[in-house]
PDB file of N, CA and C in Angstrom:
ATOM      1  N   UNK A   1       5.296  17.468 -29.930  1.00  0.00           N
ATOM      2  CA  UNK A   1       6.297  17.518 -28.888  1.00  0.00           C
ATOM      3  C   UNK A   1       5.641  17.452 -27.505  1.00  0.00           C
ATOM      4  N   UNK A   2       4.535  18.260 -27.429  1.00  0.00           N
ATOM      5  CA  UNK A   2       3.993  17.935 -26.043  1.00  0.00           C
ATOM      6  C   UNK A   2       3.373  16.504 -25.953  1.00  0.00           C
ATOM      7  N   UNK A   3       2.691  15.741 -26.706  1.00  0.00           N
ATOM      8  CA  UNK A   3       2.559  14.601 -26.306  1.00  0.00           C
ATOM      9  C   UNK A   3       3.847  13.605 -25.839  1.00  0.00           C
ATOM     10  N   UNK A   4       4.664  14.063 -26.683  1.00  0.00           N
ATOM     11  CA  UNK A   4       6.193  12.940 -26.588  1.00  0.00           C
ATOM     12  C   UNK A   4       6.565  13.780 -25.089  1.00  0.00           C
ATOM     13  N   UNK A   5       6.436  14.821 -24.435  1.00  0.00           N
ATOM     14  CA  UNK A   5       6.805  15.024 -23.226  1.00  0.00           C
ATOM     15  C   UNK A   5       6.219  14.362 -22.070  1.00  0.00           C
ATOM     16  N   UNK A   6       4.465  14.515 -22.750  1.00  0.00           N
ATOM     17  CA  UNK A   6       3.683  13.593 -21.810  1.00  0.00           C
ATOM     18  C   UNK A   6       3.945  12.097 -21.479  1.00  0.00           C
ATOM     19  N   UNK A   7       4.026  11.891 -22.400  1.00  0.00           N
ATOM     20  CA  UNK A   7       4.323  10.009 -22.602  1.00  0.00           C
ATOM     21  C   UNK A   7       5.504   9.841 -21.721  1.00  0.00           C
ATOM     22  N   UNK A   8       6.874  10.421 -21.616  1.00  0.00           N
ATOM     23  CA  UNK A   8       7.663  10.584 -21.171  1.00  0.00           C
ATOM     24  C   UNK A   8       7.557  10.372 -19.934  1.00  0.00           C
ATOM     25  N   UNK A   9       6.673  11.340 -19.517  1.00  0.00           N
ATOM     26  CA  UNK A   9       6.596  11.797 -18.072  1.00  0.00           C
ATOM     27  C   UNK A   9       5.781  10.602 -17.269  1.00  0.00           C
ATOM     28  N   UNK A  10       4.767   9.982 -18.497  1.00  0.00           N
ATOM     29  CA  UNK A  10       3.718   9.410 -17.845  1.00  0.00           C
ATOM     30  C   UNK A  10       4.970   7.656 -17.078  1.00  0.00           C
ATOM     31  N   UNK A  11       5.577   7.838 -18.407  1.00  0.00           N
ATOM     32  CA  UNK A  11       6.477   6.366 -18.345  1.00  0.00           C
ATOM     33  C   UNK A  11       7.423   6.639 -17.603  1.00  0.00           C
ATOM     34  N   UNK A  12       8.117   7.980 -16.927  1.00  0.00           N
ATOM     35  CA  UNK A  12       9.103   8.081 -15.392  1.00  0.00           C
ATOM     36  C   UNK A  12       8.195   7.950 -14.355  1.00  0.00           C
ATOM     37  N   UNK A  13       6.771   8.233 -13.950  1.00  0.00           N
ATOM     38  CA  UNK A  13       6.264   8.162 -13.004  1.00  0.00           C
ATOM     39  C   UNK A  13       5.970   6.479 -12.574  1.00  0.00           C
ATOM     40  N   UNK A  14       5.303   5.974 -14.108  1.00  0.00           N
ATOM     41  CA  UNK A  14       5.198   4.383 -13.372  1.00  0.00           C
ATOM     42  C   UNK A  14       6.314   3.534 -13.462  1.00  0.00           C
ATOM     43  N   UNK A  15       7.915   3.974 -13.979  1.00  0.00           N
ATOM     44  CA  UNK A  15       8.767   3.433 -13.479  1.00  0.00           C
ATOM     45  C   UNK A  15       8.994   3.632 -12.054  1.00  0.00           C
ATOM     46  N   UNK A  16       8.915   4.686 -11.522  1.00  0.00           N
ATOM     47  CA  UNK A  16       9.014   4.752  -9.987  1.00  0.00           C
ATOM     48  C   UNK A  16       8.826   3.975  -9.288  1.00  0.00           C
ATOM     49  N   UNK A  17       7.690   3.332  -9.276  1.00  0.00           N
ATOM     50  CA  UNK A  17       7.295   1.864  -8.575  1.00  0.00           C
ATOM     51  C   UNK A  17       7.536   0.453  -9.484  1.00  0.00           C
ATOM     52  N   UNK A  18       8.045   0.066 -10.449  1.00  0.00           N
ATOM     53  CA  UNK A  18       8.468  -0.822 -10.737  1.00  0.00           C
ATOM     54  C   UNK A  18       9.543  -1.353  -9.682  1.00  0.00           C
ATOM     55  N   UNK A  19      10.505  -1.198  -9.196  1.00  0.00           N
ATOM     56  CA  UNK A  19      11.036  -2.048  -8.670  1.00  0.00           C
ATOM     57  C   UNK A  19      10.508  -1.994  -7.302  1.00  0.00           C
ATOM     58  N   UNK A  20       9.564  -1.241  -6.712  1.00  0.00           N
ATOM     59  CA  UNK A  20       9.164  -1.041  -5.161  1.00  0.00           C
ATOM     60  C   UNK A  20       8.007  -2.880  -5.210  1.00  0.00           C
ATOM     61  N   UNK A  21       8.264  -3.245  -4.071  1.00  0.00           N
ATOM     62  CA  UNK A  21       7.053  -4.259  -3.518  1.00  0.00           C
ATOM     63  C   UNK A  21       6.047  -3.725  -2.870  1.00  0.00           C
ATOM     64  N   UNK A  22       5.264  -3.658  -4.085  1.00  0.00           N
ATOM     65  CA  UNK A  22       3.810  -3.281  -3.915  1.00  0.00           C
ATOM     66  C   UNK A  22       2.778  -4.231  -4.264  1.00  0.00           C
ATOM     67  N   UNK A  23       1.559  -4.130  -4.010  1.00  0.00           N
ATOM     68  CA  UNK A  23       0.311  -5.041  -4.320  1.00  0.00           C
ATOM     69  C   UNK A  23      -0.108  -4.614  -5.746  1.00  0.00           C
ATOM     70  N   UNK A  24      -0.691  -4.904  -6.358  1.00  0.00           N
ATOM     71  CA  UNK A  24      -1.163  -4.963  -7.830  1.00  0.00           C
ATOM     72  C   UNK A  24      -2.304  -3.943  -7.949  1.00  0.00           C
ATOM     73  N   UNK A  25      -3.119  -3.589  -6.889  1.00  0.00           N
ATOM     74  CA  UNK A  25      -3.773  -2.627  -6.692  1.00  0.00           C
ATOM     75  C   UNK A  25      -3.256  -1.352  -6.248  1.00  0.00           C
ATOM     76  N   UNK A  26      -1.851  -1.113  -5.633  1.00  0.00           N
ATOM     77  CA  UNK A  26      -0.975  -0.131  -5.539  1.00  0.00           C
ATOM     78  C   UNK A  26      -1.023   0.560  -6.624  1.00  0.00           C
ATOM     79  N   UNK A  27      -0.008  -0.360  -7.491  1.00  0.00           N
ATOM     80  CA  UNK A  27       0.576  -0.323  -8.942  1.00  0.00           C
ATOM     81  C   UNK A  27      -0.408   0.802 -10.014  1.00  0.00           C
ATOM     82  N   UNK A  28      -1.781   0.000 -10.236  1.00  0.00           N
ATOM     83  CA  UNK A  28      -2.892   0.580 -10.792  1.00  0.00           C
ATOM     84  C   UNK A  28      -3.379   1.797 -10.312  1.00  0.00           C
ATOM     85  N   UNK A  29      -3.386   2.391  -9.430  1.00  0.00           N
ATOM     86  CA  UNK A  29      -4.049   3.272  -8.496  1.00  0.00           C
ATOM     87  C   UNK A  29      -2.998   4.461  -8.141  1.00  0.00           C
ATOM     88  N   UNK A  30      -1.514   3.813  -8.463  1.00  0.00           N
ATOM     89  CA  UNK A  30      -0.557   4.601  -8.855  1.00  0.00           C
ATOM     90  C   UNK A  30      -0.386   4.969 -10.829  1.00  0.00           C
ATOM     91  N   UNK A  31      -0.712   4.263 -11.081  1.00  0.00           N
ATOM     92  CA  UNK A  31      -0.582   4.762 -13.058  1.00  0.00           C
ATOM     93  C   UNK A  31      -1.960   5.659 -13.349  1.00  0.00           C
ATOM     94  N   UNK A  32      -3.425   5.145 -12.215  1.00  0.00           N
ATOM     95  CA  UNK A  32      -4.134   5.906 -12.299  1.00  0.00           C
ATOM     96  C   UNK A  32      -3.756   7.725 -12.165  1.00  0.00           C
ATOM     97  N   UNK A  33      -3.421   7.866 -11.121  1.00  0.00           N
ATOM     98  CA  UNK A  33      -3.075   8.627 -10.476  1.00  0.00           C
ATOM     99  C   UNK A  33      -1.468   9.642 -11.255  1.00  0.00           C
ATOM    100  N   UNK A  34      -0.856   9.129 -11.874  1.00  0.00           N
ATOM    101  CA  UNK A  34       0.454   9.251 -12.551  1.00  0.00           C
ATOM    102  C   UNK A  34      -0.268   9.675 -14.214  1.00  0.00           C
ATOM    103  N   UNK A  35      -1.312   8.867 -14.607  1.00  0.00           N
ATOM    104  CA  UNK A  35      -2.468   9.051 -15.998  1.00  0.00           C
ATOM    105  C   UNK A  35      -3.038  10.681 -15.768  1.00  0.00           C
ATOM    106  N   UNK A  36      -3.913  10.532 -14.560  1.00  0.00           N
ATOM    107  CA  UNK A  36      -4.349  11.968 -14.148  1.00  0.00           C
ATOM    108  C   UNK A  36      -3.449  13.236 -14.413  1.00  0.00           C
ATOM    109  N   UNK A  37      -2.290  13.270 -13.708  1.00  0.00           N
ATOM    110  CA  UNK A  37      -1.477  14.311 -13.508  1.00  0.00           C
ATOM    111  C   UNK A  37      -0.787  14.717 -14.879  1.00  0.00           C
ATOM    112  N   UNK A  38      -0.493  13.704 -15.500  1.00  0.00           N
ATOM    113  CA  UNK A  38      -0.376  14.115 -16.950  1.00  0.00           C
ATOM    114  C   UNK A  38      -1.439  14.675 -18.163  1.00  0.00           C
ATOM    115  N   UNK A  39      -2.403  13.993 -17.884  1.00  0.00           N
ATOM    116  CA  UNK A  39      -4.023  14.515 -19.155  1.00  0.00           C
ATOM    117  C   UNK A  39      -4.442  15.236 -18.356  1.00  0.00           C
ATOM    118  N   UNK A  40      -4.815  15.367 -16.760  1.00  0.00           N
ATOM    119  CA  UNK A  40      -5.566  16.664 -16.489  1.00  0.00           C
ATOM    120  C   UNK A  40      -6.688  16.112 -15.835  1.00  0.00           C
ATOM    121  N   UNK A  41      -7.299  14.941 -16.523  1.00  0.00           N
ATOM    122  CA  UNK A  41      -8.477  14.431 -16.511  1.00  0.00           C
ATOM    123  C   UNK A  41      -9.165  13.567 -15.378  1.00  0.00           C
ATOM    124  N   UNK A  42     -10.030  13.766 -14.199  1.00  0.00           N
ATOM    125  CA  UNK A  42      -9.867  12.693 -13.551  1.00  0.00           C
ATOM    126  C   UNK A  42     -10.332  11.565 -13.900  1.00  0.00           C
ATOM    127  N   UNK A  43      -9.891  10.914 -12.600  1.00  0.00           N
ATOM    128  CA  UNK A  43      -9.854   9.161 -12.817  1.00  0.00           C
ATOM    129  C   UNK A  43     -10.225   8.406 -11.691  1.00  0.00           C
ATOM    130  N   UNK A  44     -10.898   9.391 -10.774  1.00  0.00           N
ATOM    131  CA  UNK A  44     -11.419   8.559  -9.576  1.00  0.00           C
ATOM    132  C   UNK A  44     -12.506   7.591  -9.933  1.00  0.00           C
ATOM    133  N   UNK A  45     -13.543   7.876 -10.976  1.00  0.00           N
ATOM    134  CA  UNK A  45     -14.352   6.746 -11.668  1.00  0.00           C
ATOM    135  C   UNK A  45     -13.570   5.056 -12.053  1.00  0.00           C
ATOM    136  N   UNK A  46     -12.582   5.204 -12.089  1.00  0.00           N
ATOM    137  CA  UNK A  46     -11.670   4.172 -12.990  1.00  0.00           C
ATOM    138  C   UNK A  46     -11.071   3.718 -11.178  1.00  0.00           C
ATOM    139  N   UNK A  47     -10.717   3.911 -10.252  1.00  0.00           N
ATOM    140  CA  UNK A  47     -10.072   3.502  -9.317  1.00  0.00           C
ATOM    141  C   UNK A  47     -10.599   2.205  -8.868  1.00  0.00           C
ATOM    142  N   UNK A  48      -9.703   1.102  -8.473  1.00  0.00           N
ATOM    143  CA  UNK A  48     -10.117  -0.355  -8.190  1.00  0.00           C
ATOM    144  C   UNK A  48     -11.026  -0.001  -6.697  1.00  0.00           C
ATOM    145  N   UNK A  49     -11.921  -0.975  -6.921  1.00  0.00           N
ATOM    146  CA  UNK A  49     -12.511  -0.726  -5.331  1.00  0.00           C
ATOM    147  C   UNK A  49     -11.888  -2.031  -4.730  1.00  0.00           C
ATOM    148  N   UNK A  50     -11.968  -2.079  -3.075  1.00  0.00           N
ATOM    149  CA  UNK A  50     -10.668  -2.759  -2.144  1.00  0.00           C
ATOM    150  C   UNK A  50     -11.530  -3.025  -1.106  1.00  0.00           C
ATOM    151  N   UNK A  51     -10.943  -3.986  -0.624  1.00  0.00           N
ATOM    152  CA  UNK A  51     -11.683  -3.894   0.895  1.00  0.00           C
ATOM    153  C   UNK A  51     -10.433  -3.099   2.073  1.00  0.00           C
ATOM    154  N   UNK A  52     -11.232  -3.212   3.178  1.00  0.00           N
ATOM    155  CA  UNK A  52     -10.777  -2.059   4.486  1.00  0.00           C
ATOM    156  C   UNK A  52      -9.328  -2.303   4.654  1.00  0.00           C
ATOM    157  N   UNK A  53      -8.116  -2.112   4.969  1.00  0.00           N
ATOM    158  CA  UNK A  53      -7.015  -2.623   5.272  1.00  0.00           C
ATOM    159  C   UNK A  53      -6.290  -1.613   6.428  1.00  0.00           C
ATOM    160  N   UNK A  54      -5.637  -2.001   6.987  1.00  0.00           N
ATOM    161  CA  UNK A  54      -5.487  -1.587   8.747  1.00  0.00           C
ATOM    162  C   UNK A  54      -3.540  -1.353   8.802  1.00  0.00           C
ATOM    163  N   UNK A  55      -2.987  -0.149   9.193  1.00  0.00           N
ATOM    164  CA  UNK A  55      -1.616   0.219   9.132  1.00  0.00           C
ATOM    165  C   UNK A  55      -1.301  -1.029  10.099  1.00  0.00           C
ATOM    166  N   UNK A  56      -0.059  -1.680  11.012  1.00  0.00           N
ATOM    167  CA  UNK A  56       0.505  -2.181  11.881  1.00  0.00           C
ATOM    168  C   UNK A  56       0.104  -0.904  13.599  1.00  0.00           C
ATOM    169  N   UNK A  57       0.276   0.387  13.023  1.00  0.00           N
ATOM    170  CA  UNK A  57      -0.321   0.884  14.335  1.00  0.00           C
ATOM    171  C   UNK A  57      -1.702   0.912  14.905  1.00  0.00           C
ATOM    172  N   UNK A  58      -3.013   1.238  13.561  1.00  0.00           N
ATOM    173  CA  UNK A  58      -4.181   0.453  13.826  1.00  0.00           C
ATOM    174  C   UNK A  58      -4.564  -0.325  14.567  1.00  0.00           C
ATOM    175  N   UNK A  59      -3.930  -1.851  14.028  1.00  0.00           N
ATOM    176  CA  UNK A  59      -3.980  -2.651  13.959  1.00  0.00           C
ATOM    177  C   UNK A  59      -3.592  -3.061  16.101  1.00  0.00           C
ATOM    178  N   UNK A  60      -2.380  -2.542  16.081  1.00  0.00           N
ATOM    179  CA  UNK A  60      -1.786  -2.381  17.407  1.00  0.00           C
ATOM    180  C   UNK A  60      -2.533  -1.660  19.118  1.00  0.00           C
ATOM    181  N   UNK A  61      -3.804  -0.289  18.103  1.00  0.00           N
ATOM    182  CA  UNK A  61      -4.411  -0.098  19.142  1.00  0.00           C
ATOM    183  C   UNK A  61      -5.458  -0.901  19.193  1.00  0.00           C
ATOM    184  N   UNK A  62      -6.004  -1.671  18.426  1.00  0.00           N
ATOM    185  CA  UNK A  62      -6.804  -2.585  18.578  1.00  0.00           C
ATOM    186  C   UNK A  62      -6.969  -3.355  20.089  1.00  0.00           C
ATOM    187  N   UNK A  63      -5.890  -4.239  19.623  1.00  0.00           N
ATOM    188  CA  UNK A  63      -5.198  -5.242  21.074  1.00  0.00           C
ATOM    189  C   UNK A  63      -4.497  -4.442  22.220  1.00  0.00           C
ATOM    190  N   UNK A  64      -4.258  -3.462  21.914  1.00  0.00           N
ATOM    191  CA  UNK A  64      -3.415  -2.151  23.332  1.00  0.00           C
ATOM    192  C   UNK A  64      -1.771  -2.514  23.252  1.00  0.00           C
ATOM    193  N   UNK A  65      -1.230  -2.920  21.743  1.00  0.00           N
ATOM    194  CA  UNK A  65       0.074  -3.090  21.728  1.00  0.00           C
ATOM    195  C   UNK A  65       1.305  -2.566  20.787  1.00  0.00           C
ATOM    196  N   UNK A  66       1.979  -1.990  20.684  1.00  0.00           N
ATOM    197  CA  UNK A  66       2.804  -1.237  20.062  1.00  0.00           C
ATOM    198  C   UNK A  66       2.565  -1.785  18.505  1.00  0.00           C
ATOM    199  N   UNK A  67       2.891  -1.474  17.142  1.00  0.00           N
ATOM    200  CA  UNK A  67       3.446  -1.082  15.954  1.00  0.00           C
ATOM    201  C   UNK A  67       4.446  -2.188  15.691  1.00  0.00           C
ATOM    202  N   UNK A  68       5.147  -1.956  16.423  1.00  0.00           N
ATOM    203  CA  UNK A  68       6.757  -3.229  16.404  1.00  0.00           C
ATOM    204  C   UNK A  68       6.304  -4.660  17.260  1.00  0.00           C
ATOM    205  N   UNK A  69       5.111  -4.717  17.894  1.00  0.00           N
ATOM    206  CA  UNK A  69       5.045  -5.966  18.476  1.00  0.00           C
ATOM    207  C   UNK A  69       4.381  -6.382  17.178  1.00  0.00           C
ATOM    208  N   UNK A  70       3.306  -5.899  16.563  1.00  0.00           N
ATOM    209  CA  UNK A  70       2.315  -6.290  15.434  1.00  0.00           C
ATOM    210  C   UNK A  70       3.525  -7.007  14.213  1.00  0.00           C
ATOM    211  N   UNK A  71       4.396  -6.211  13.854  1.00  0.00           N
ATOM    212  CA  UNK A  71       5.274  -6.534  12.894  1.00  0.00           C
ATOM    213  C   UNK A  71       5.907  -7.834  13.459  1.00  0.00           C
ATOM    214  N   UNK A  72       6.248  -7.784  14.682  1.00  0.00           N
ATOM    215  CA  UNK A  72       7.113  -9.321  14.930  1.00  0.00           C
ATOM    216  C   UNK A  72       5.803 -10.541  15.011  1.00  0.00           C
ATOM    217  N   UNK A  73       5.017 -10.505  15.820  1.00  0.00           N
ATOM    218  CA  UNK A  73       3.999 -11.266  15.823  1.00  0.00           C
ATOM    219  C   UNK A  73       3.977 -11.640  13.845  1.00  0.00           C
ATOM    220  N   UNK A  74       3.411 -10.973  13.285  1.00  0.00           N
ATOM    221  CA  UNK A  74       2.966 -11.028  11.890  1.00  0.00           C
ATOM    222  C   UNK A  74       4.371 -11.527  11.100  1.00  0.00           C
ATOM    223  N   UNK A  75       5.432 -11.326  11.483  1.00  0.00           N
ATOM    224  CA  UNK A  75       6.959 -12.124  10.636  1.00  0.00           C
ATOM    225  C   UNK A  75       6.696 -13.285  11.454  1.00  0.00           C
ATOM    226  N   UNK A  76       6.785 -13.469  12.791  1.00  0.00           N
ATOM    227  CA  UNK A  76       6.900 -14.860  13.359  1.00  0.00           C
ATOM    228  C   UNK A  76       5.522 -15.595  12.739  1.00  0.00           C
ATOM    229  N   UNK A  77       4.520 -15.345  12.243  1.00  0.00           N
ATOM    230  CA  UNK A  77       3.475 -16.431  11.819  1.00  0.00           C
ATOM    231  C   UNK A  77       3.066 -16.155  10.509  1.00  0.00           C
ATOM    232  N   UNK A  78       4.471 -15.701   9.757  1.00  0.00           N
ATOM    233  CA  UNK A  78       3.766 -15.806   7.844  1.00  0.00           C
ATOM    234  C   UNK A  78       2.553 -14.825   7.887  1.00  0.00           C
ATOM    235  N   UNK A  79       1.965 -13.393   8.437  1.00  0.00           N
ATOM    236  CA  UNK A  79       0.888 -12.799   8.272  1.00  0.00           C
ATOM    237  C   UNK A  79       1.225 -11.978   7.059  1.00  0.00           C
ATOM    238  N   UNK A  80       2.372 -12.279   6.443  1.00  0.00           N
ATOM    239  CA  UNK A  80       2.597 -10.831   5.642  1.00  0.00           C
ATOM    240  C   UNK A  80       2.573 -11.372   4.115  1.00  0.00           C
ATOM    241  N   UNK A  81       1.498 -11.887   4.045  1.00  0.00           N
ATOM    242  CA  UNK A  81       0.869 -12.216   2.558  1.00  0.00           C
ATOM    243  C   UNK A  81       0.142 -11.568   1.888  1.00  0.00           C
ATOM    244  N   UNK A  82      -0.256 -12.281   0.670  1.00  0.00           N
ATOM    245  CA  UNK A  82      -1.974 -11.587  -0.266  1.00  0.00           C
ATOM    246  C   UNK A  82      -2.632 -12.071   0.769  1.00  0.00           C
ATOM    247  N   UNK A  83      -2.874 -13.427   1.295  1.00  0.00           N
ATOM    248  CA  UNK A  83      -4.453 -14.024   2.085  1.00  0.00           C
ATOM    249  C   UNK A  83      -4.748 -12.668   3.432  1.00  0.00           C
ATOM    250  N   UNK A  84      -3.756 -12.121   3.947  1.00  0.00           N
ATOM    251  CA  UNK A  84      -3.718 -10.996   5.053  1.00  0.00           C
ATOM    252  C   UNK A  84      -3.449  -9.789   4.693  1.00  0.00           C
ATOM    253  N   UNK A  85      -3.348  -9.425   3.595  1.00  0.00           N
ATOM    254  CA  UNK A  85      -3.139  -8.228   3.207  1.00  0.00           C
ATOM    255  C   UNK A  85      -2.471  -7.727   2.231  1.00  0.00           C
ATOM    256  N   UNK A  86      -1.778  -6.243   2.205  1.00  0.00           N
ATOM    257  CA  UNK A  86      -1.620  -6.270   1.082  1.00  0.00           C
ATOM    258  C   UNK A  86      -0.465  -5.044   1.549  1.00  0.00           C
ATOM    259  N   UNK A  87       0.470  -4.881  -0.017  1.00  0.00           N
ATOM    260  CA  UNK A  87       1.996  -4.162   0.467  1.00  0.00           C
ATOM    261  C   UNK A  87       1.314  -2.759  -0.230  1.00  0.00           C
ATOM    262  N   UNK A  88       1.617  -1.488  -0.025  1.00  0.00           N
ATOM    263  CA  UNK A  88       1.514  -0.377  -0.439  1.00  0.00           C
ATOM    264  C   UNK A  88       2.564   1.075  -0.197  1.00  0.00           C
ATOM    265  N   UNK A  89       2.477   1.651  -1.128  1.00  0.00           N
ATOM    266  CA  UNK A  89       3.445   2.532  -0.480  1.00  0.00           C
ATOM    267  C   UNK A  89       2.877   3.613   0.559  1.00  0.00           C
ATOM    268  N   UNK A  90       3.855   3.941   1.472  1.00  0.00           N
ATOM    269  CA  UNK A  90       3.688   4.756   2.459  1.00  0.00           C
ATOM    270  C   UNK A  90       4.827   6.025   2.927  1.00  0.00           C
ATOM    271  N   UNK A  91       4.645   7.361   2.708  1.00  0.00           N
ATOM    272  CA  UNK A  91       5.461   8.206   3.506  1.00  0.00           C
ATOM    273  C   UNK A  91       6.086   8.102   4.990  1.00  0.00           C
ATOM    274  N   UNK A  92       7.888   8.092   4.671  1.00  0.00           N
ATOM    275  CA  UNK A  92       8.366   7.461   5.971  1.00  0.00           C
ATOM    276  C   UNK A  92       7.915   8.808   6.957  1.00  0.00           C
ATOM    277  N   UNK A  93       7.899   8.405   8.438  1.00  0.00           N
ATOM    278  CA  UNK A  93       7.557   9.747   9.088  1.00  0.00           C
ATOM    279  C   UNK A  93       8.791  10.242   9.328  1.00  0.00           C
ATOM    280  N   UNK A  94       9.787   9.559   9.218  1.00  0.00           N
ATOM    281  CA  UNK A  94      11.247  10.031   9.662  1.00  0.00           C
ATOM    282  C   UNK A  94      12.137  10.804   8.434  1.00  0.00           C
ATOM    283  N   UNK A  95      11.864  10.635   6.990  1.00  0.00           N
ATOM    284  CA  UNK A  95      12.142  11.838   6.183  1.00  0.00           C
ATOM    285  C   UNK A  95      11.088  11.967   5.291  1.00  0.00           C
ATOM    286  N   UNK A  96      11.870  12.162   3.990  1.00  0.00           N
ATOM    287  CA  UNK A  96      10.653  12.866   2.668  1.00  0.00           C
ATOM    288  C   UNK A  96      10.267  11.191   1.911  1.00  0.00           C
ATOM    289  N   UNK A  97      11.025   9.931   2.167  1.00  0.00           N
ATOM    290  CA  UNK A  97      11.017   8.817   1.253  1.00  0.00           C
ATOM    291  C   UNK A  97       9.505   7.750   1.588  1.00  0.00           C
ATOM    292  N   UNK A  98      10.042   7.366   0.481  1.00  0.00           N
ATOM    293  CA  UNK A  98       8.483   6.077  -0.062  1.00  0.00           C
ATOM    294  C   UNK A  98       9.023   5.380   0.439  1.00  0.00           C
ATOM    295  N   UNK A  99       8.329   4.278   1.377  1.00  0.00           N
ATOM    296  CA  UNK A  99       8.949   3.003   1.648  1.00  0.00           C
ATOM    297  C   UNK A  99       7.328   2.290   1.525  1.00  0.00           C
ATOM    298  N   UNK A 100       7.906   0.877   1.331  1.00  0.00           N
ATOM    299  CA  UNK A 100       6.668  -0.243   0.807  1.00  0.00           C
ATOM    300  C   UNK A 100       6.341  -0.240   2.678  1.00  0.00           C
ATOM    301  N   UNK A 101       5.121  -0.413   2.628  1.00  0.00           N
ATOM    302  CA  UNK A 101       4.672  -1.006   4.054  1.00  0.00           C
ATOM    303  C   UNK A 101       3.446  -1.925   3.641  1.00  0.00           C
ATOM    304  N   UNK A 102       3.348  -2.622   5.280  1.00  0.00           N
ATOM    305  CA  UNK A 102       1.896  -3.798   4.762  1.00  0.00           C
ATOM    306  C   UNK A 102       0.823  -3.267   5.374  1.00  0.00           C
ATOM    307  N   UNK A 103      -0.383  -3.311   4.366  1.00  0.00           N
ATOM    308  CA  UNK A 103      -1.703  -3.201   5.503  1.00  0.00           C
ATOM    309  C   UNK A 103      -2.245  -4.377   5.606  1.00  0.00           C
ATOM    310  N   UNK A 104      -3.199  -4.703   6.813  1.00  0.00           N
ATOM    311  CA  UNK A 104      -3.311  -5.604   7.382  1.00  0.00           C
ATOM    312  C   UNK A 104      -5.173  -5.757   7.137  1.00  0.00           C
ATOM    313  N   UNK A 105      -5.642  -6.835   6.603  1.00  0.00           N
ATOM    314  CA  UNK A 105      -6.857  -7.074   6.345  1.00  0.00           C
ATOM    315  C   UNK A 105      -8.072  -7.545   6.971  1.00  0.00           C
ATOM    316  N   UNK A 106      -9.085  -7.870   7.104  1.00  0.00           N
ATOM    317  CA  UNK A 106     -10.109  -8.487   7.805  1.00  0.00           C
ATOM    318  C   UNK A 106      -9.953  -9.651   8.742  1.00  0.00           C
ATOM    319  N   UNK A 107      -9.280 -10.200   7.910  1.00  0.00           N
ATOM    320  CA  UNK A 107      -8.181 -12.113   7.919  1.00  0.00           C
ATOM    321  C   UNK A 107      -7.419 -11.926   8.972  1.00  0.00           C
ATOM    322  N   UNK A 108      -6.884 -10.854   8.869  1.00  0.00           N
ATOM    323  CA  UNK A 108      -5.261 -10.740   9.593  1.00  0.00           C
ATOM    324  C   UNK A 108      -6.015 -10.591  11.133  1.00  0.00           C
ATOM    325  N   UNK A 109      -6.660  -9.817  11.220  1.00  0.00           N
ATOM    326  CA  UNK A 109      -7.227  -9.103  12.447  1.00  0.00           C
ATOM    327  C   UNK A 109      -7.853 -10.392  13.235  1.00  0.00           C
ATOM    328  N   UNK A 110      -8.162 -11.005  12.412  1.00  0.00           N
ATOM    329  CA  UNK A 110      -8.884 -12.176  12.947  1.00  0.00           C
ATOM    330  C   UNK A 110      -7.875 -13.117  13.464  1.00  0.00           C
ATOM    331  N   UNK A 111      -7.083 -13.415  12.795  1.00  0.00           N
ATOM    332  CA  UNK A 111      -5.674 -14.516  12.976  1.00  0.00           C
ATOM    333  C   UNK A 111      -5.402 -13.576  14.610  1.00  0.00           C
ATOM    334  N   UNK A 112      -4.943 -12.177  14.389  1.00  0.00           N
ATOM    335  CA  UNK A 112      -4.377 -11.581  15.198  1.00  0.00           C
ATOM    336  C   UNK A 112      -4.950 -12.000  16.767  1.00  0.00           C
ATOM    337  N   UNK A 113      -6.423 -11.798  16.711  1.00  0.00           N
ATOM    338  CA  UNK A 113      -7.034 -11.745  17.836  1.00  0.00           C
ATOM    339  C   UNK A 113      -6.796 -13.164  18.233  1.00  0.00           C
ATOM    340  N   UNK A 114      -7.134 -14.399  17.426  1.00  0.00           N
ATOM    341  CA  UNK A 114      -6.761 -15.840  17.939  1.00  0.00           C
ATOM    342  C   UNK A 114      -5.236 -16.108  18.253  1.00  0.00           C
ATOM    343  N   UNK A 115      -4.406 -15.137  18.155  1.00  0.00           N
ATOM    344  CA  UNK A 115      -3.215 -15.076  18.600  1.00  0.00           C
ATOM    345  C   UNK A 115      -2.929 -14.600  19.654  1.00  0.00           C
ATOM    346  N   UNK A 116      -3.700 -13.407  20.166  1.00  0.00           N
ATOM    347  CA  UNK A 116      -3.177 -12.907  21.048  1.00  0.00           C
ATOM    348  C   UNK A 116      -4.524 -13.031  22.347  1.00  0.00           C
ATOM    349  N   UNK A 117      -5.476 -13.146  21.814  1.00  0.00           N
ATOM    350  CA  UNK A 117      -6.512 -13.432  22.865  1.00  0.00           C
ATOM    351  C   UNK A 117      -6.956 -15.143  23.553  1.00  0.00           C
TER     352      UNK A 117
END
C-alpha cells in the first residue's frame, strides 16, 4: 500500500506540469525533484547540466531598461524560442501561482545588444 501511495503521488506531481509550457529540461528537473520527495533519496547527481539563462529583469538591467520593454522587444523579433532560450516555471510575485516564464540565453543577449545598441 505504501508503494501504490507513492506511485500515486509521484504520478500527481508530474501531472502538474504536463499541460504547463515548459522546456524539456524543466520537465526532467521537475520529475527529478517530484522522484526525490517521494523515495527520500537525492538526485542532485542525476540533474541535467544547462547553460546560464537570464530572467527578462536581468536581462533588462543589463541595457538600463525595464522587464516589459525586454518582453516587447523579444515578442516583436521572435526571441522567445529554443535558439534564445528556454520556458520554465516561475513563482508569480503577485500571489502563491506557477506561471511558465522565459529565460533568456547567451544568443538572446547578444541579438539583444545588436538591437538595442
Amino acid at each position: 500500500m505504501a508503494l501504490n501511495a507513492k506511485t500515486r503521488a509521484f504520478t500527481r506531481l508530474l501531472n502538474t506540469v504536463k499541460d504547463k509550457s515548459v522546456s524539456q529540461i524543466a520537465y526532467e528537473v521537475f520529475g527529478l525533484k517530484a522522484l526525490q520527495t517521494v523515495t527520500g533519496k537525492k538526485m542532485d547527481d542525476h540533474l541535467p547540466q544547462c547553460e546560464k539563462h537570464y530572467s527578462a529583469t536581468e536581462v533588462g538591467e543589463m541595457f538600463g531598461i525595464t522587464a516589459n520593454k525586454i518582453g516587447k522587444i523579444a515578442n516583436a523579433n521572435d526571441l522567445k524560442t529554443e535558439e534564445y532560450g528556454i520556458y520554465v516555471l516561475d513563482k508569480s510575485p503577485y500571489s502563491a501561482k506557477e506561471v511558465s516564464a522565459f529565460r533568456y540565453n547567451e544568443k538572446a543577449i547578444e541579438k539583444f545588444r545588436g538591437l538595442l545598441c
